[in-house]
N, C-alpha and C. Protein backbone atom coordinates (compact mmCIF):
# COMPACT_ATOMS: atom_id res chain seq x y z
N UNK A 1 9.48 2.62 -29.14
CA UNK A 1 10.91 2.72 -29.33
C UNK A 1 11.53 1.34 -29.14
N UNK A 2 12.23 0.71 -30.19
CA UNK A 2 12.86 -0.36 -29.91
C UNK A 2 14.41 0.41 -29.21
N UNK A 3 14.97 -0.99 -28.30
CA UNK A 3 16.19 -0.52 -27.47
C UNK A 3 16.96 -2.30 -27.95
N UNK A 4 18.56 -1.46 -27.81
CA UNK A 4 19.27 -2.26 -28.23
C UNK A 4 19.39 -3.04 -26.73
N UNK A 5 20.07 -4.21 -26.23
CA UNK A 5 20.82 -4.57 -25.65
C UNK A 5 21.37 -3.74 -24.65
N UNK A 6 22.17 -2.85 -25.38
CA UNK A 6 22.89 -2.36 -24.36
C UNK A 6 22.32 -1.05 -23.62
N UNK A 7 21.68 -0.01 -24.19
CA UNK A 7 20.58 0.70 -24.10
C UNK A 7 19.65 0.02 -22.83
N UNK A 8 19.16 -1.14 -22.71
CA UNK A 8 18.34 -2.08 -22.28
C UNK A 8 19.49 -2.19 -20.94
N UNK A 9 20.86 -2.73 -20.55
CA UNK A 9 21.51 -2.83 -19.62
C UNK A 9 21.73 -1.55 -18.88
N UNK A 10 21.84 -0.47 -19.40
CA UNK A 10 21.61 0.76 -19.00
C UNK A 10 20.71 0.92 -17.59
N UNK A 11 19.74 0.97 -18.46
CA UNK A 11 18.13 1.18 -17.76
C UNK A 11 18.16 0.12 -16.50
N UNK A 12 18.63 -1.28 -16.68
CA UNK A 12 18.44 -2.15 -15.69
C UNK A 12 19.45 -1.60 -14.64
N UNK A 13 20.96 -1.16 -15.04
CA UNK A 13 21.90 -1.10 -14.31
C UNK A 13 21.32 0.45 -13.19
N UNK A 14 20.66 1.00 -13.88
CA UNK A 14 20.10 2.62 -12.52
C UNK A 14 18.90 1.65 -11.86
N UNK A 15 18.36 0.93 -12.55
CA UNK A 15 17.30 0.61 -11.51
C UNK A 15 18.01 -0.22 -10.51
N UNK A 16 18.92 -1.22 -10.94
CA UNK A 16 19.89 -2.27 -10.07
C UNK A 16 20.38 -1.27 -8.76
N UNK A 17 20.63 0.18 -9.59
CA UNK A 17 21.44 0.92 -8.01
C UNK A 17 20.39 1.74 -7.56
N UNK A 18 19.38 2.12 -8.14
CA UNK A 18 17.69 3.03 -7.43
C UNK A 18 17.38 1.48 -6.26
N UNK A 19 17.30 0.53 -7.01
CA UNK A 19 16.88 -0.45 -6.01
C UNK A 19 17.80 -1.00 -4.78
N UNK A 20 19.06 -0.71 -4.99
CA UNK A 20 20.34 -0.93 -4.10
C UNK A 20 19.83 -0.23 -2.71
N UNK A 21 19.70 1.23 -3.12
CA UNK A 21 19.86 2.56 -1.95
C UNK A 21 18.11 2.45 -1.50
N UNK A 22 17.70 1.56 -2.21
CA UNK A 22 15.74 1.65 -1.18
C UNK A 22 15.77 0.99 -0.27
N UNK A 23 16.07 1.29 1.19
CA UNK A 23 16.18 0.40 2.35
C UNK A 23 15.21 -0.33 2.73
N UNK A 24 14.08 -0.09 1.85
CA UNK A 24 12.60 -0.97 2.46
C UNK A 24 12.77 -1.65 0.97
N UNK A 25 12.69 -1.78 0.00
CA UNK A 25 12.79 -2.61 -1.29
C UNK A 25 13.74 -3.41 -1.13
N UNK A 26 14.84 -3.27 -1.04
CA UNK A 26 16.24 -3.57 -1.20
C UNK A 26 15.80 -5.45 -0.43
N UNK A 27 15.45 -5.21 0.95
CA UNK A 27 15.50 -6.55 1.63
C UNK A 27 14.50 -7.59 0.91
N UNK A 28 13.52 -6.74 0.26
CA UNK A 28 12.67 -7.80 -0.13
C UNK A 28 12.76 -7.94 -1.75
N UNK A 29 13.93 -7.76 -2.24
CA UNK A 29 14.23 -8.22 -3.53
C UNK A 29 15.31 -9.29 -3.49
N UNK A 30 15.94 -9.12 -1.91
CA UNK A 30 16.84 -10.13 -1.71
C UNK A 30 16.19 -11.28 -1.23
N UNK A 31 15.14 -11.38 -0.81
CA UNK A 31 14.58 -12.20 0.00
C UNK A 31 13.98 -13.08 -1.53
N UNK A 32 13.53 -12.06 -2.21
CA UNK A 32 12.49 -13.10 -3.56
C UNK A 32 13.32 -13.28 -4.19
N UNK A 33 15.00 -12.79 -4.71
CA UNK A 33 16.00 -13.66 -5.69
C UNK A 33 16.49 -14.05 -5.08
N UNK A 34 16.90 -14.77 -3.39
CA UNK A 34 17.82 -15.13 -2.85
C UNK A 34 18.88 -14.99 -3.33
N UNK A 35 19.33 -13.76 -3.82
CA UNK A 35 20.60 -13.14 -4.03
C UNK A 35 20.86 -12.48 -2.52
N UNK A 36 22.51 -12.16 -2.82
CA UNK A 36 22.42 -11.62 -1.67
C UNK A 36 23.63 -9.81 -2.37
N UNK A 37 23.80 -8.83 -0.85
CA UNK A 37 24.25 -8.09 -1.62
C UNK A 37 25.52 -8.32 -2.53
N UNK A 38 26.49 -8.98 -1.93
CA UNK A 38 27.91 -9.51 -2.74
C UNK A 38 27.56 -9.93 -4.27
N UNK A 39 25.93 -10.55 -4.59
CA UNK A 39 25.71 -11.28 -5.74
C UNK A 39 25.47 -9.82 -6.44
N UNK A 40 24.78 -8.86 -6.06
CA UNK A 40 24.28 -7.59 -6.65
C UNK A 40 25.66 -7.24 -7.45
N UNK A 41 26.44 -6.81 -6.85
CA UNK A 41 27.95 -6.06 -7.79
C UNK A 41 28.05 -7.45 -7.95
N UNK A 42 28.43 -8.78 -7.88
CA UNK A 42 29.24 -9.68 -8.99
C UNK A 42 28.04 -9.48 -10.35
N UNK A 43 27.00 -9.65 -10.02
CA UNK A 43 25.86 -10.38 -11.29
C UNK A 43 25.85 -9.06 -11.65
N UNK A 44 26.10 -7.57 -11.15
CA UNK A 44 25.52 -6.06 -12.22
C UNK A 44 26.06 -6.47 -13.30
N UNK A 45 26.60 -7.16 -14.26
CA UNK A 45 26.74 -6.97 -15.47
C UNK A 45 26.26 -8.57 -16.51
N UNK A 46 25.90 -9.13 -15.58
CA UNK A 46 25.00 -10.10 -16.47
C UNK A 46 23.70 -9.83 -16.97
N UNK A 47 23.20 -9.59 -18.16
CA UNK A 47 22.24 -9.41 -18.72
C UNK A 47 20.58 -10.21 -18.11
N UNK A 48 21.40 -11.66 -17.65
CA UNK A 48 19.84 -12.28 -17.30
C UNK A 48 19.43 -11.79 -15.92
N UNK A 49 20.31 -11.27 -15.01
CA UNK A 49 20.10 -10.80 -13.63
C UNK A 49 19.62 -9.85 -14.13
N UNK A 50 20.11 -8.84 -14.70
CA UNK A 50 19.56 -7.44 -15.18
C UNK A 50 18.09 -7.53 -15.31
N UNK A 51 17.79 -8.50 -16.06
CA UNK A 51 16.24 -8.75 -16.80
C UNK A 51 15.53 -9.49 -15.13
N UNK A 52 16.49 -9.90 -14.47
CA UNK A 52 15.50 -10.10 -13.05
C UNK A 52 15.30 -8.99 -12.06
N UNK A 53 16.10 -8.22 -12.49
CA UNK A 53 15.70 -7.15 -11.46
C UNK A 53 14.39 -6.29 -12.52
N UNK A 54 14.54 -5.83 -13.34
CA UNK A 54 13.27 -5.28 -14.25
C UNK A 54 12.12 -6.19 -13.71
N UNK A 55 12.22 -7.30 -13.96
CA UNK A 55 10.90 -8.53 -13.70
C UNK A 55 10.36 -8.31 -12.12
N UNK A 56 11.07 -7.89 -11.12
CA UNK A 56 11.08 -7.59 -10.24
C UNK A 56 10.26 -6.31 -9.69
N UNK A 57 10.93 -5.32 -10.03
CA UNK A 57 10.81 -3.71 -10.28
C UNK A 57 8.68 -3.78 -10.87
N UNK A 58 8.68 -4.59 -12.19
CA UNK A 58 7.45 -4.49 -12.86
C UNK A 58 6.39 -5.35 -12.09
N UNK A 59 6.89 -5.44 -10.56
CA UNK A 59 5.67 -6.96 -10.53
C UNK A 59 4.92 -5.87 -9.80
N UNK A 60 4.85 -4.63 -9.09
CA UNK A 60 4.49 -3.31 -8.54
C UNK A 60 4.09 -2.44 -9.49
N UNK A 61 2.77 -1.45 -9.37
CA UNK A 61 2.49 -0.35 -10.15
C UNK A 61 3.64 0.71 -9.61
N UNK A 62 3.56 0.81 -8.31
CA UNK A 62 4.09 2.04 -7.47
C UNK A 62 5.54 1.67 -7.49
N UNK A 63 6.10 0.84 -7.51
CA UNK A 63 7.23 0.39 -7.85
C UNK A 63 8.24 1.19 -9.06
N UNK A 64 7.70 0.51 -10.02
CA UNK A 64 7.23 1.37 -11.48
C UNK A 64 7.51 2.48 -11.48
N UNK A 65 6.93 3.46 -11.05
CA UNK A 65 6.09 4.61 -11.21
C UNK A 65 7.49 5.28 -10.28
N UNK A 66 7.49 5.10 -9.13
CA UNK A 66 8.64 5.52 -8.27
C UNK A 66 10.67 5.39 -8.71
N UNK A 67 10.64 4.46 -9.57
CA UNK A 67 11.77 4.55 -9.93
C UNK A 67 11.83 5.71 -11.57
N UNK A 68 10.75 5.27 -11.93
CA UNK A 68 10.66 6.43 -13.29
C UNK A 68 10.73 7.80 -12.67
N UNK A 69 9.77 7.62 -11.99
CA UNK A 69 9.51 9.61 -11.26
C UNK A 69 11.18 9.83 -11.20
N UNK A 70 11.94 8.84 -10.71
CA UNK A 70 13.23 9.41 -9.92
C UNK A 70 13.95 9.68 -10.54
N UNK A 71 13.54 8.85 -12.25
CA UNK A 71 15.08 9.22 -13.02
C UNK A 71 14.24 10.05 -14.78
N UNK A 72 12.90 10.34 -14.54
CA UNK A 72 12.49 10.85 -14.73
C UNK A 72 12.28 10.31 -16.56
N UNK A 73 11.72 9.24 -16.65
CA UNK A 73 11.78 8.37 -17.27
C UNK A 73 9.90 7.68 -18.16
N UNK A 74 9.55 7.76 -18.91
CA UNK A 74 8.43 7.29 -19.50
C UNK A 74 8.26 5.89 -18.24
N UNK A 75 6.71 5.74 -18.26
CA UNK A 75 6.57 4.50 -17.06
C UNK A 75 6.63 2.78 -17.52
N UNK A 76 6.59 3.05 -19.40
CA UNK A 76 6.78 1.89 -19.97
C UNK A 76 7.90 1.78 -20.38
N UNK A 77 9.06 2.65 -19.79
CA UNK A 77 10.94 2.13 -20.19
C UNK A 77 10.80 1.23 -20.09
N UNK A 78 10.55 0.60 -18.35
CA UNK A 78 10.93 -0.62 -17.80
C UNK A 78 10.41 -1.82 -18.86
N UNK A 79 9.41 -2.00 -19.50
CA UNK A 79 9.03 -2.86 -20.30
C UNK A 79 9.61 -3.14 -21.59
N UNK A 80 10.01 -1.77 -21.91
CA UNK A 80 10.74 -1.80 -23.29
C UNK A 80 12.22 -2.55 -23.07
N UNK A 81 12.98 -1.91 -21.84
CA UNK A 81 14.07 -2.36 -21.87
C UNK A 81 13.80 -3.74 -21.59
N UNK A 82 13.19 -4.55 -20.93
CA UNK A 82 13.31 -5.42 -20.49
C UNK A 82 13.11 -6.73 -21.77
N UNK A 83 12.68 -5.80 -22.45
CA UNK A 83 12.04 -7.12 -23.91
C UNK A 83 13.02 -6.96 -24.66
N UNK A 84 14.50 -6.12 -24.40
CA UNK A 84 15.56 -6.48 -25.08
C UNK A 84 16.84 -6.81 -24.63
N UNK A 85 16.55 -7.63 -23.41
CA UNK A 85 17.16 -8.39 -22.50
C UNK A 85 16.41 -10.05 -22.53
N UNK A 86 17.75 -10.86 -22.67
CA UNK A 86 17.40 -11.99 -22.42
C UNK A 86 16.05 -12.66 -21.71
N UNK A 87 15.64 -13.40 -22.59
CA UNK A 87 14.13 -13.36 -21.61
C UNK A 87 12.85 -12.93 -21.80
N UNK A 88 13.09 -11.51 -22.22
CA UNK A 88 12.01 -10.44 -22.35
C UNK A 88 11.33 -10.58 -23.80
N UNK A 89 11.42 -11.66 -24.82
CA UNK A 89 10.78 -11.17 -25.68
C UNK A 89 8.93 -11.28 -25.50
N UNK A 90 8.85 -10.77 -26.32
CA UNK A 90 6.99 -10.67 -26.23
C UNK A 90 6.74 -12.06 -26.42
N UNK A 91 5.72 -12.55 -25.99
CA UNK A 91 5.13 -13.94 -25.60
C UNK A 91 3.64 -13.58 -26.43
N UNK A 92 4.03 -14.32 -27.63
CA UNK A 92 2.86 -14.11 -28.54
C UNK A 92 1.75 -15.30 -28.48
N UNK A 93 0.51 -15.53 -27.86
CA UNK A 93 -0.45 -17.28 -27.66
C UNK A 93 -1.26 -17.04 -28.93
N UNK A 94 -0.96 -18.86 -29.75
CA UNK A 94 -1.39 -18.63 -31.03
C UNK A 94 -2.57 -19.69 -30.61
């Protein structure tokens, strides 16, 4: 399934708030973007943060797997959306 853009901000924006309310995730996504929470609501609507929290979310199987279970979601959304966010295109080695 290709996803538009905004389709793609969607998906990032539930994981942005699935990852908000995980009190054991939450500190250590702040810790690896040195964002902090105030940056979370200013940056929710920038597309390249969006694509860092996906990049984030995907560096975990169980990660993955736990935010899909929750919103009940195929386990390769996160990949799809993310390759139609700034950033994300496929990295083709010729």
């Amino acid at each position: 399934m290709s996803y538009t853009q905004d389709h793609a901000e969607t998906v990032a924006l539930q994981a942005l708030a699935w990852l908000a309310a995980n009190d054991d995730l939450l500190p250590v996504f702040l810790g690896a973007s040195g964002a902090s929470e105030a940056d979370l609501r200013a940056s929710a609507s920038d597309p390249v943060f969006l694509g860092a929290v996906l990049d984030f979310l995907m560096m975990d199987d169980a990660w993955v797997m736990a935010f899909c279970d929750a919103h009940a979601l195929p386990y390769e959304r996160l990949m799809e959306a993310r390759q139609a966010l700034p950033g994300g295109a496929q990295v083709n080695w010729t």
